[in-house]
PDB file of N, CA and C in Angstrom:
ATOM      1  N   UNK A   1      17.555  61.531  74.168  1.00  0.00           N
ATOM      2  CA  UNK A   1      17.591  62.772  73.425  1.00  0.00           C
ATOM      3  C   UNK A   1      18.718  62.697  72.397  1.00  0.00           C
ATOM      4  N   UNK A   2      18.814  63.157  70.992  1.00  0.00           N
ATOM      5  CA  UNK A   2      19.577  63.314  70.297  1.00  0.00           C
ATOM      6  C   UNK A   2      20.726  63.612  70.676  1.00  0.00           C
ATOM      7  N   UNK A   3      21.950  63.503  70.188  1.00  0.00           N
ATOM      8  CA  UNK A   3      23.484  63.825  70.754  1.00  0.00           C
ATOM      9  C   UNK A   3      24.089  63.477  69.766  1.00  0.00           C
ATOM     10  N   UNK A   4      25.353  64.432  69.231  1.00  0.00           N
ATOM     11  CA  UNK A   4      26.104  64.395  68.335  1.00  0.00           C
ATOM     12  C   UNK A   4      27.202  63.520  69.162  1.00  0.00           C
ATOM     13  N   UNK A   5      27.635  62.309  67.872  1.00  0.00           N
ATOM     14  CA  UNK A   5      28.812  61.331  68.947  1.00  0.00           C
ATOM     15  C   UNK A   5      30.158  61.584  67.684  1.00  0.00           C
ATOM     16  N   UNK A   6      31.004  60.906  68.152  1.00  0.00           N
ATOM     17  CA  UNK A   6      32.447  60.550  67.346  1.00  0.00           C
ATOM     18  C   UNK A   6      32.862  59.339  67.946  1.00  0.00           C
ATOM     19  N   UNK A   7      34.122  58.789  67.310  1.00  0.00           N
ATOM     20  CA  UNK A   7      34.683  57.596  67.917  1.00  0.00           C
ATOM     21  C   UNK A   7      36.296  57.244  67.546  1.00  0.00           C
ATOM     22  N   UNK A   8      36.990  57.001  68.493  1.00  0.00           N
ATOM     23  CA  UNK A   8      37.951  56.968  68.375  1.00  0.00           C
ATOM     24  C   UNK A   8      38.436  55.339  67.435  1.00  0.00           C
ATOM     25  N   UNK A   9      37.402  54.479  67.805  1.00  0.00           N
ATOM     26  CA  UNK A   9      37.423  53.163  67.495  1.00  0.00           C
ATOM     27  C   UNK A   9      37.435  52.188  68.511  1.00  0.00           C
ATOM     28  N   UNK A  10      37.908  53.185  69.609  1.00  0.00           N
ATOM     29  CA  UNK A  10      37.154  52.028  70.443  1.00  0.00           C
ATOM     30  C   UNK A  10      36.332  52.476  71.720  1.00  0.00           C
ATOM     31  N   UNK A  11      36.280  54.184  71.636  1.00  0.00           N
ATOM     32  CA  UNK A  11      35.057  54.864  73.004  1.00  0.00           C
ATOM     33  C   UNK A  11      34.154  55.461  71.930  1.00  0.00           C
ATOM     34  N   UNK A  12      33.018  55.968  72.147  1.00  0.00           N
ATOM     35  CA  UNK A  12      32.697  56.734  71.681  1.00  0.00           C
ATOM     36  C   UNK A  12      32.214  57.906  72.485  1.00  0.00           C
ATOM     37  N   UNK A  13      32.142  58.984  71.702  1.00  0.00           N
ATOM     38  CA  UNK A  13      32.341  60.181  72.943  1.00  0.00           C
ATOM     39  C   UNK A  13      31.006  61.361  72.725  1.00  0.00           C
ATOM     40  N   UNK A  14      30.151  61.867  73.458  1.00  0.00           N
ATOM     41  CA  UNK A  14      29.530  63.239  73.283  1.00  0.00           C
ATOM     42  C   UNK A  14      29.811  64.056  73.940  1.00  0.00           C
ATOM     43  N   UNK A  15      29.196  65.163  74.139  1.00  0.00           N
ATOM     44  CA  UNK A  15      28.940  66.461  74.762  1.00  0.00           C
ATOM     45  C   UNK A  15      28.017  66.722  75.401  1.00  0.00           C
ATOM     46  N   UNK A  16      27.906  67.399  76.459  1.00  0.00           N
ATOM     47  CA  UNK A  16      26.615  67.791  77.172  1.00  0.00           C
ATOM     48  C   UNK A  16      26.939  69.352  78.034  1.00  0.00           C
ATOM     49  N   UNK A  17      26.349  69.730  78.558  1.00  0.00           N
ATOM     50  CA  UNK A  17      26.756  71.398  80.011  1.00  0.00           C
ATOM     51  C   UNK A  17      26.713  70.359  81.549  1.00  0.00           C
ATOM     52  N   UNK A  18      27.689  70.408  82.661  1.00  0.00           N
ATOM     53  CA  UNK A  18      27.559  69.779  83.111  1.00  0.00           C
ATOM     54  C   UNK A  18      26.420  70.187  84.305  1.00  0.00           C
ATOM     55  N   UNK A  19      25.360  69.493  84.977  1.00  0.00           N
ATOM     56  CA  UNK A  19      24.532  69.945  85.515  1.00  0.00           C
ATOM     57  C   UNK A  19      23.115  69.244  84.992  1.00  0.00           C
ATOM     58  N   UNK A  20      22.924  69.151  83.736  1.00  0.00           N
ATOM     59  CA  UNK A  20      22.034  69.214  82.612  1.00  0.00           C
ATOM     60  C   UNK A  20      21.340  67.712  83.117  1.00  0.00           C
ATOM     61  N   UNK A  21      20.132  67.394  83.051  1.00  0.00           N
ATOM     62  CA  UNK A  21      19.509  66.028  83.736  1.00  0.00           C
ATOM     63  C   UNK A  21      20.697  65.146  82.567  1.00  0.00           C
ATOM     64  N   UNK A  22      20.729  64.634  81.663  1.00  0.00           N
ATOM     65  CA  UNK A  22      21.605  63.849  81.333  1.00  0.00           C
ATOM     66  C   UNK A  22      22.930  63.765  82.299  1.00  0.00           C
ATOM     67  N   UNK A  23      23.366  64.197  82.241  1.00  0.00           N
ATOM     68  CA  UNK A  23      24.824  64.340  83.065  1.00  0.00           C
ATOM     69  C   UNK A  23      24.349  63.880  83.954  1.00  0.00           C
ATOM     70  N   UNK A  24      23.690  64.645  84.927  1.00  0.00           N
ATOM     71  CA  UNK A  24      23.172  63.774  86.255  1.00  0.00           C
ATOM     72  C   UNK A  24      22.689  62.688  86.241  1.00  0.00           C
ATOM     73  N   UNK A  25      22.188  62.008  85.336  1.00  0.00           N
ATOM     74  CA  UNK A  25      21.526  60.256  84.905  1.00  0.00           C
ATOM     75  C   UNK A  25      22.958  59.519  85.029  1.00  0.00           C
ATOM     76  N   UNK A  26      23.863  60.253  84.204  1.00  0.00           N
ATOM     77  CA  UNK A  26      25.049  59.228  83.892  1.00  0.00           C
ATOM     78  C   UNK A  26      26.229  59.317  84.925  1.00  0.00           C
ATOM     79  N   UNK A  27      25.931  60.432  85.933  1.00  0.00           N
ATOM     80  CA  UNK A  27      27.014  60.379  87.467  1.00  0.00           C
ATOM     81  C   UNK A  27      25.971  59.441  87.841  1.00  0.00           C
ATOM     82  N   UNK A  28      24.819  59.266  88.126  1.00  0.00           N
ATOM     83  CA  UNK A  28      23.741  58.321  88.816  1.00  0.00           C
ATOM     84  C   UNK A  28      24.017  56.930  88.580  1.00  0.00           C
ATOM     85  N   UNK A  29      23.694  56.547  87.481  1.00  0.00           N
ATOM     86  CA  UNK A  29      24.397  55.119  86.746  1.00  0.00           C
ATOM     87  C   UNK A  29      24.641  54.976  85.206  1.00  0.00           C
ATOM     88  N   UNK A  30      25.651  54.713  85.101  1.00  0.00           N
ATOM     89  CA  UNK A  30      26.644  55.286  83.885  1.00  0.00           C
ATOM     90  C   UNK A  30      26.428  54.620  82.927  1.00  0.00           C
ATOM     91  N   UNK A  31      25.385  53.301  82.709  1.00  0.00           N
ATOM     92  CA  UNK A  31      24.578  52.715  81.894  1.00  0.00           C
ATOM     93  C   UNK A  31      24.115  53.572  80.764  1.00  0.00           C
ATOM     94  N   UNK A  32      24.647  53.193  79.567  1.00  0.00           N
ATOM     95  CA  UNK A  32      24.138  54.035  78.395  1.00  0.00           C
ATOM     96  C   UNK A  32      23.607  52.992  77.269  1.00  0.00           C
ATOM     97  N   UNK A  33      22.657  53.700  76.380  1.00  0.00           N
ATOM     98  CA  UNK A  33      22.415  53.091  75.397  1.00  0.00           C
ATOM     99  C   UNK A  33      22.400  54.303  73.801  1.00  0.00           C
ATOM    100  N   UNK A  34      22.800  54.016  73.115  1.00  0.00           N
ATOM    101  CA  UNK A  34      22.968  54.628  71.731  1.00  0.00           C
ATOM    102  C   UNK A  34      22.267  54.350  70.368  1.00  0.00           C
ATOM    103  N   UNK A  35      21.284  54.593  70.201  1.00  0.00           N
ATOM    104  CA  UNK A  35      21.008  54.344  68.737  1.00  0.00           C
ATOM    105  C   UNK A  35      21.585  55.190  67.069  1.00  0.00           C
ATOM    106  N   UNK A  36      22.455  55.019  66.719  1.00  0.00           N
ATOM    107  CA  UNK A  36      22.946  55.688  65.968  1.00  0.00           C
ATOM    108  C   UNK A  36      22.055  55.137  63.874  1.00  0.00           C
ATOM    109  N   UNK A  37      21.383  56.365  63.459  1.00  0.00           N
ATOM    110  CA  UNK A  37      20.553  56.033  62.879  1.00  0.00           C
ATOM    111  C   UNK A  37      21.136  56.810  61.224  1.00  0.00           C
ATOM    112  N   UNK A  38      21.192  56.199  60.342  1.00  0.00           N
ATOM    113  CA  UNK A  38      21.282  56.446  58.850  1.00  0.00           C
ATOM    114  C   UNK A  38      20.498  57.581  58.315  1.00  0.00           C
ATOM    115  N   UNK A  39      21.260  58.609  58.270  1.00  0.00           N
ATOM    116  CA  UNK A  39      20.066  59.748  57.841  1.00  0.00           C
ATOM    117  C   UNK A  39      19.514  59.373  56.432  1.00  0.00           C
ATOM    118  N   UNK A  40      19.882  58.939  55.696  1.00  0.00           N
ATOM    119  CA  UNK A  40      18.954  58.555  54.274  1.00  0.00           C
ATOM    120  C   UNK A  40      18.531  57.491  54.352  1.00  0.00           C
ATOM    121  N   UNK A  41      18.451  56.338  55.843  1.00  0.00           N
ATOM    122  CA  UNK A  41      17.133  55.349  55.688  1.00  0.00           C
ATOM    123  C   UNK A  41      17.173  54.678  57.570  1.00  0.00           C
ATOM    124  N   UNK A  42      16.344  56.121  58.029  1.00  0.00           N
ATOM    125  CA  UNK A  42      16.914  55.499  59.554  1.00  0.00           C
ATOM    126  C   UNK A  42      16.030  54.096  59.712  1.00  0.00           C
ATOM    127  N   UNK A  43      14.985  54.388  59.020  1.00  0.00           N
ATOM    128  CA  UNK A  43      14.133  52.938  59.626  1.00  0.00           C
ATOM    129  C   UNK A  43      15.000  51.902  59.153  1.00  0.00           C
ATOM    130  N   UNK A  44      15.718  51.270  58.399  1.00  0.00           N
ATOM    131  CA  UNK A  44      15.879  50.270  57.855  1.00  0.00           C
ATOM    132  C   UNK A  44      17.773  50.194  58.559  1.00  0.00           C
ATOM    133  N   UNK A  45      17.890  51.272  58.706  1.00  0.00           N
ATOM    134  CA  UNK A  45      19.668  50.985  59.164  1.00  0.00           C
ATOM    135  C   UNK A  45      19.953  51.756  60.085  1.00  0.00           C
ATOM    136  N   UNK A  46      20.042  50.550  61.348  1.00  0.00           N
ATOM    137  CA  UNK A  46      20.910  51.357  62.555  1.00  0.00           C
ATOM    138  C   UNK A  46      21.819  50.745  63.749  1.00  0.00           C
ATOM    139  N   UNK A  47      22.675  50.994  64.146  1.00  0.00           N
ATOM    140  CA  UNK A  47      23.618  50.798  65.199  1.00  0.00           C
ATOM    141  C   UNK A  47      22.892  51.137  66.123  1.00  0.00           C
ATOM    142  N   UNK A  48      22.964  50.046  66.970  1.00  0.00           N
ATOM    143  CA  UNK A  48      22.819  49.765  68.212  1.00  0.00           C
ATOM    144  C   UNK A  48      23.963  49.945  69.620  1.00  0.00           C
ATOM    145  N   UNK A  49      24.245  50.490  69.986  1.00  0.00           N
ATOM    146  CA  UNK A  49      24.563  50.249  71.059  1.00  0.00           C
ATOM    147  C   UNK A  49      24.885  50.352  72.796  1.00  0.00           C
ATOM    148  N   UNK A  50      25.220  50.130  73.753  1.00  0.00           N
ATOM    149  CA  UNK A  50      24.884  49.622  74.880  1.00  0.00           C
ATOM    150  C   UNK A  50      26.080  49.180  75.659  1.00  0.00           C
ATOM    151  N   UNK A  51      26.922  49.894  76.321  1.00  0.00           N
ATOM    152  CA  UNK A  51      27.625  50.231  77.196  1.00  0.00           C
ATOM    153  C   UNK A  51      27.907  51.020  78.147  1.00  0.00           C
ATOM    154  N   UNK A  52      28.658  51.202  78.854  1.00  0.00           N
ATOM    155  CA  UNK A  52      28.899  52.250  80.434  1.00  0.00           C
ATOM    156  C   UNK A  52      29.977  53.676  80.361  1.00  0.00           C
ATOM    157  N   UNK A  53      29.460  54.507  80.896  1.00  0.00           N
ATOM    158  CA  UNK A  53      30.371  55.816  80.876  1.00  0.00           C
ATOM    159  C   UNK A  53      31.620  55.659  81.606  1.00  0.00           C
ATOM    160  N   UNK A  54      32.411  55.705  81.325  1.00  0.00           N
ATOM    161  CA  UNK A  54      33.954  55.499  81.617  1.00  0.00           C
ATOM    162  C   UNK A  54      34.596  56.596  82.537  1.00  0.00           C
ATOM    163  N   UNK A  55      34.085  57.687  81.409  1.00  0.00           N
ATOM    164  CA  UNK A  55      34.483  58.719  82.054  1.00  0.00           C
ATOM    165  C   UNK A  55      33.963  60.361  81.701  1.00  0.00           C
ATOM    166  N   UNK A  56      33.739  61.298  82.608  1.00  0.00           N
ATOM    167  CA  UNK A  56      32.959  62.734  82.498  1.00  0.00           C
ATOM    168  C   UNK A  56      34.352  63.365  82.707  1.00  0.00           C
ATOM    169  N   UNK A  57      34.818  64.458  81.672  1.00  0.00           N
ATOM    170  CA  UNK A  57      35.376  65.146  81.701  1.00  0.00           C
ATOM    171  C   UNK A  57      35.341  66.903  81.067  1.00  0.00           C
ATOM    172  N   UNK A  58      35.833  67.931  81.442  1.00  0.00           N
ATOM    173  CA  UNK A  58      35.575  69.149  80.907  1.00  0.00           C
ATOM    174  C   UNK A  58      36.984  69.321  80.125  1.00  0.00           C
ATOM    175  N   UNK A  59      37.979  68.476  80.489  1.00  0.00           N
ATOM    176  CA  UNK A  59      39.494  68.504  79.584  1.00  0.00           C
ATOM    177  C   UNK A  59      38.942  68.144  78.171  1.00  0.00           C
ATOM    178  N   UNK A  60      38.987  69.184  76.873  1.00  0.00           N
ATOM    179  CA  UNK A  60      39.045  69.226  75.754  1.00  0.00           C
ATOM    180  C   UNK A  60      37.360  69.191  75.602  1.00  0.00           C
ATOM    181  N   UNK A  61      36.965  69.353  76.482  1.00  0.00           N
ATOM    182  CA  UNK A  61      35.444  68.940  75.757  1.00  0.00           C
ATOM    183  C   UNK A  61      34.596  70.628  75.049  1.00  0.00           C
ATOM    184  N   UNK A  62      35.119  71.719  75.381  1.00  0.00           N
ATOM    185  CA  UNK A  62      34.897  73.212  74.175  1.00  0.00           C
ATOM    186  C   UNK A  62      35.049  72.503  72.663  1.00  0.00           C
ATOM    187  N   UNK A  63      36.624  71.875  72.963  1.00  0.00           N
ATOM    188  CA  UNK A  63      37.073  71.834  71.239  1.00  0.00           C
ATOM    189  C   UNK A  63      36.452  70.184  70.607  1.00  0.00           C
ATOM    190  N   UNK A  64      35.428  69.650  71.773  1.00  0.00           N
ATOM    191  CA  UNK A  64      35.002  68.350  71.094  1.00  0.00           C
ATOM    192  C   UNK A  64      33.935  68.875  70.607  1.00  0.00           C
ATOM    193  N   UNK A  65      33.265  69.948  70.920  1.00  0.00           N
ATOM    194  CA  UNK A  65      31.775  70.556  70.590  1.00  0.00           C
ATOM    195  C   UNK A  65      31.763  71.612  69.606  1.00  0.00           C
ATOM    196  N   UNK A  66      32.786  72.046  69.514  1.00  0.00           N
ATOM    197  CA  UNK A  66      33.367  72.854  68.042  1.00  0.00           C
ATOM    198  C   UNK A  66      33.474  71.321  67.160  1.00  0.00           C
ATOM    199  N   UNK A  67      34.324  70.340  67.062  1.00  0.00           N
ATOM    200  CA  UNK A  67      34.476  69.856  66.107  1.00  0.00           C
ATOM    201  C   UNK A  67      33.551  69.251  65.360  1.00  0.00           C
ATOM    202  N   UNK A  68      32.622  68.611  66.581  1.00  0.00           N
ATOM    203  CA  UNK A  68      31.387  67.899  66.081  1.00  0.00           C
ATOM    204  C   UNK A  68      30.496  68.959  65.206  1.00  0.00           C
ATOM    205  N   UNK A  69      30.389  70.035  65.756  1.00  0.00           N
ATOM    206  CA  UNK A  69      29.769  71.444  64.817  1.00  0.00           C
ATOM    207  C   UNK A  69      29.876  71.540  64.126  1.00  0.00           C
ATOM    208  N   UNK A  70      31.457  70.930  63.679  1.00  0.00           N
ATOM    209  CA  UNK A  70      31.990  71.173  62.398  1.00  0.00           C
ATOM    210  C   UNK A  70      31.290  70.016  61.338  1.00  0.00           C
ATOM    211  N   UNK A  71      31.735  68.703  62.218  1.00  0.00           N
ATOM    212  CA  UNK A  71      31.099  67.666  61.595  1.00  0.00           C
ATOM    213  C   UNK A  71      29.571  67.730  60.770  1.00  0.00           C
ATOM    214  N   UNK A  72      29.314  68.073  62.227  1.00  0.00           N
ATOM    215  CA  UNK A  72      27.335  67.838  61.544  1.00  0.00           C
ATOM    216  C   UNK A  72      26.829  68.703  60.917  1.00  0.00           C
ATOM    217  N   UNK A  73      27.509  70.163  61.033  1.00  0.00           N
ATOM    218  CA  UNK A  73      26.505  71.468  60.821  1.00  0.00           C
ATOM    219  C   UNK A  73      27.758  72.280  59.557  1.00  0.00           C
ATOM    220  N   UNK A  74      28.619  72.063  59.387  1.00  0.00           N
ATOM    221  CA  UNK A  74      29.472  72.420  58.722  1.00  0.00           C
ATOM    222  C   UNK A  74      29.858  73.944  59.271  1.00  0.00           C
ATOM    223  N   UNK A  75      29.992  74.199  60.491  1.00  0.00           N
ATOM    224  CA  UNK A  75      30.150  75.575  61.317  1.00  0.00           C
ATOM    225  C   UNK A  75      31.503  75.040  62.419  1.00  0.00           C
ATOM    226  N   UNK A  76      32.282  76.454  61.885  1.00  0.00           N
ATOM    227  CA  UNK A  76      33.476  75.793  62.787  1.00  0.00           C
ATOM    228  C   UNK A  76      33.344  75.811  64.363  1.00  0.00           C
ATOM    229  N   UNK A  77      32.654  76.451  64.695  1.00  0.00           N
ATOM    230  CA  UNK A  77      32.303  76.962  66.047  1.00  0.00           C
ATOM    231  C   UNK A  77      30.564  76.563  66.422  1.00  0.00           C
ATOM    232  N   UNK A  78      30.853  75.475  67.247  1.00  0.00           N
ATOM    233  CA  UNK A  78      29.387  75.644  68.048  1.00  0.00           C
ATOM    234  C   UNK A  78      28.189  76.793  68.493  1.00  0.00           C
ATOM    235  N   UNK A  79      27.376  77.063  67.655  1.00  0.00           N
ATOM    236  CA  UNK A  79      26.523  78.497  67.336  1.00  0.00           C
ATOM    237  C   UNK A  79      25.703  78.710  68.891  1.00  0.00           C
ATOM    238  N   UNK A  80      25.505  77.382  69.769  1.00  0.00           N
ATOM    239  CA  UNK A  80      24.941  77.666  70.954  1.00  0.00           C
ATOM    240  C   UNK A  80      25.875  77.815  72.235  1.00  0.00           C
ATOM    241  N   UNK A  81      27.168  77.873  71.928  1.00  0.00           N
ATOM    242  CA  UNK A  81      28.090  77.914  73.172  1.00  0.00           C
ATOM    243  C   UNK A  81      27.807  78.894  73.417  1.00  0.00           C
ATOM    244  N   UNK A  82      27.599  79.564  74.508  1.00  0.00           N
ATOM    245  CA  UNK A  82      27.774  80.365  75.452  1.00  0.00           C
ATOM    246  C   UNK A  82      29.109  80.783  75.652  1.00  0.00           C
ATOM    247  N   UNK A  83      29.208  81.823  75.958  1.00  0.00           N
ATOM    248  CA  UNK A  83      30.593  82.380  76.522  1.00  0.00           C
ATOM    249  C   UNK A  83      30.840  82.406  77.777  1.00  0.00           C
ATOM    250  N   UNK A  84      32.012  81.887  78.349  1.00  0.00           N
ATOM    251  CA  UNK A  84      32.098  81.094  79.727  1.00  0.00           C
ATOM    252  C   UNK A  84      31.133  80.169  79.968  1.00  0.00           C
ATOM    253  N   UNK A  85      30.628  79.428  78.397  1.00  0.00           N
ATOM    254  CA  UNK A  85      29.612  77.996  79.144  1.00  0.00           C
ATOM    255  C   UNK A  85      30.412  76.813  79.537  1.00  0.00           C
ATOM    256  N   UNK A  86      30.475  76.079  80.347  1.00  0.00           N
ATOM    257  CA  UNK A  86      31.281  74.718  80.865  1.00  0.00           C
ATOM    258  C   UNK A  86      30.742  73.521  80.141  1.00  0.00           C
ATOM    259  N   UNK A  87      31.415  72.800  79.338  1.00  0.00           N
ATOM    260  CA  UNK A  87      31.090  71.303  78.644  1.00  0.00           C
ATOM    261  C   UNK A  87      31.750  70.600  79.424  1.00  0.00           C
ATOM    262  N   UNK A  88      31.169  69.282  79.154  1.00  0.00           N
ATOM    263  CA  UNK A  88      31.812  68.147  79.818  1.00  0.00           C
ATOM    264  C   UNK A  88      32.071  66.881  78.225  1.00  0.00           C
ATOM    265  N   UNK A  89      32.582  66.080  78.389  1.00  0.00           N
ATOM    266  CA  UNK A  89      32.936  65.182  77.501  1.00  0.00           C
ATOM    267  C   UNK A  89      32.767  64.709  77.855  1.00  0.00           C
ATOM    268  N   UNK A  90      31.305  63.159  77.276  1.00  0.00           N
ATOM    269  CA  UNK A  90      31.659  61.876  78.172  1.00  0.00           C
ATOM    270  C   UNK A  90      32.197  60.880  76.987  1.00  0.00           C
ATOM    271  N   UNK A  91      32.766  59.703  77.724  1.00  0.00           N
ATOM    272  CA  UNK A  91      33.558  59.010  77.236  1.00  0.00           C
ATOM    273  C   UNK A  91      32.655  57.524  77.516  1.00  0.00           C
ATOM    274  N   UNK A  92      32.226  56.742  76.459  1.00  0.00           N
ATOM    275  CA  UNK A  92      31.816  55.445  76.695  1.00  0.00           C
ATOM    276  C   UNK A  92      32.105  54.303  75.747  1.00  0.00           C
ATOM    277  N   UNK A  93      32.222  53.432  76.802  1.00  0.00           N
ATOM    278  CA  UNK A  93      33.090  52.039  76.628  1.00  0.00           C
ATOM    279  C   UNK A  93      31.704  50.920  76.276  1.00  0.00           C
ATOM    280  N   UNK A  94      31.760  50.930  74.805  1.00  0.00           N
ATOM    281  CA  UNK A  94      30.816  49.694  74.120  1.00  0.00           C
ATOM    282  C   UNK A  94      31.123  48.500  74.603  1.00  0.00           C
ATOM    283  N   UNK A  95      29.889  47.518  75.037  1.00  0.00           N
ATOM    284  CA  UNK A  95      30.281  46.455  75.449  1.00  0.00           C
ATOM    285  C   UNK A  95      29.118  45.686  74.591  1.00  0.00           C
ATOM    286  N   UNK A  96      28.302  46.257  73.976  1.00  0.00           N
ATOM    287  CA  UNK A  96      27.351  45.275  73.021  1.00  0.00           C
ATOM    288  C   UNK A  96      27.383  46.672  71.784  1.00  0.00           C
ATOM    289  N   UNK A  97      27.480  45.948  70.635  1.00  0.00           N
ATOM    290  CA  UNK A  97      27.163  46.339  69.149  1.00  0.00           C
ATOM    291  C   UNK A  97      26.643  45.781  68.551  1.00  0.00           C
ATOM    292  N   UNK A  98      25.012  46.225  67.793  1.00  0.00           N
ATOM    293  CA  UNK A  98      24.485  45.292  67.423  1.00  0.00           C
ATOM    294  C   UNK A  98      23.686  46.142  66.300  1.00  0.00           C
ATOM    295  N   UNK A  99      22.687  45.719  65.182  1.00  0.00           N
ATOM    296  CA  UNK A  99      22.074  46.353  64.290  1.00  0.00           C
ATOM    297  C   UNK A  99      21.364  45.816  63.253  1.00  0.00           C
ATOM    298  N   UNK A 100      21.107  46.661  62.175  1.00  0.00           N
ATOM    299  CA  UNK A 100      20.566  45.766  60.793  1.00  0.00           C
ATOM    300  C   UNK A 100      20.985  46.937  59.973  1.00  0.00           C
ATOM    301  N   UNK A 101      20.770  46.312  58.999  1.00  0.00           N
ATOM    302  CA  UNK A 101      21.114  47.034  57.774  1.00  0.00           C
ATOM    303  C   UNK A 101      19.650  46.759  56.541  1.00  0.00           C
TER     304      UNK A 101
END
């Protein structure tokens, strides 16, 4: 399913509600894969990649889902948060990067 990511340079990180079948896939086995795709030519250019969840956390993960909001949607505030909704942050550790251009 689609997911807004960021990267520090060397995790890269999303958002999810914790509970949500994703979350539960990745407490299950923390095996991830990422296709990160070129909005003006996804067929022809995309990042690949394929590493393990490190780590699920709810520390900072409100203000990771505001920022990305900010990122993608140009809204400072996440328009579907809920009030008293619980995020989690996951954190994953690339171990293959791969692609075309």
């Amino acid at each position: 399913s689609p997911v807004w990511v960021e990267t520090d340079g060397t995790y890269v990180y999303f958002s999810t509600v914790p509970g949500r079948l994703k979350e539960r896939n990745l407490q299950r086995d923390p095996r991830v894969a990422l296709a990160v795709l070129d909005k003006n030519d996804p067929e022809n250019r995309q990042v690949l990649i394929r590493g393990r969840v490190v780590e699920i956390t709810a520390e900072g993960a409100v203000d990771q889902i505001n920022r990305l909001s900010k990122r993608y949607t140009g809204i400072d505030t996440y328009p579907m948060l809920k009030e008293g909704q619980l995020r989690v942050q996951v954190k994953i550790l690339p171990e293959h990067v791969g692609g075309y251009t």
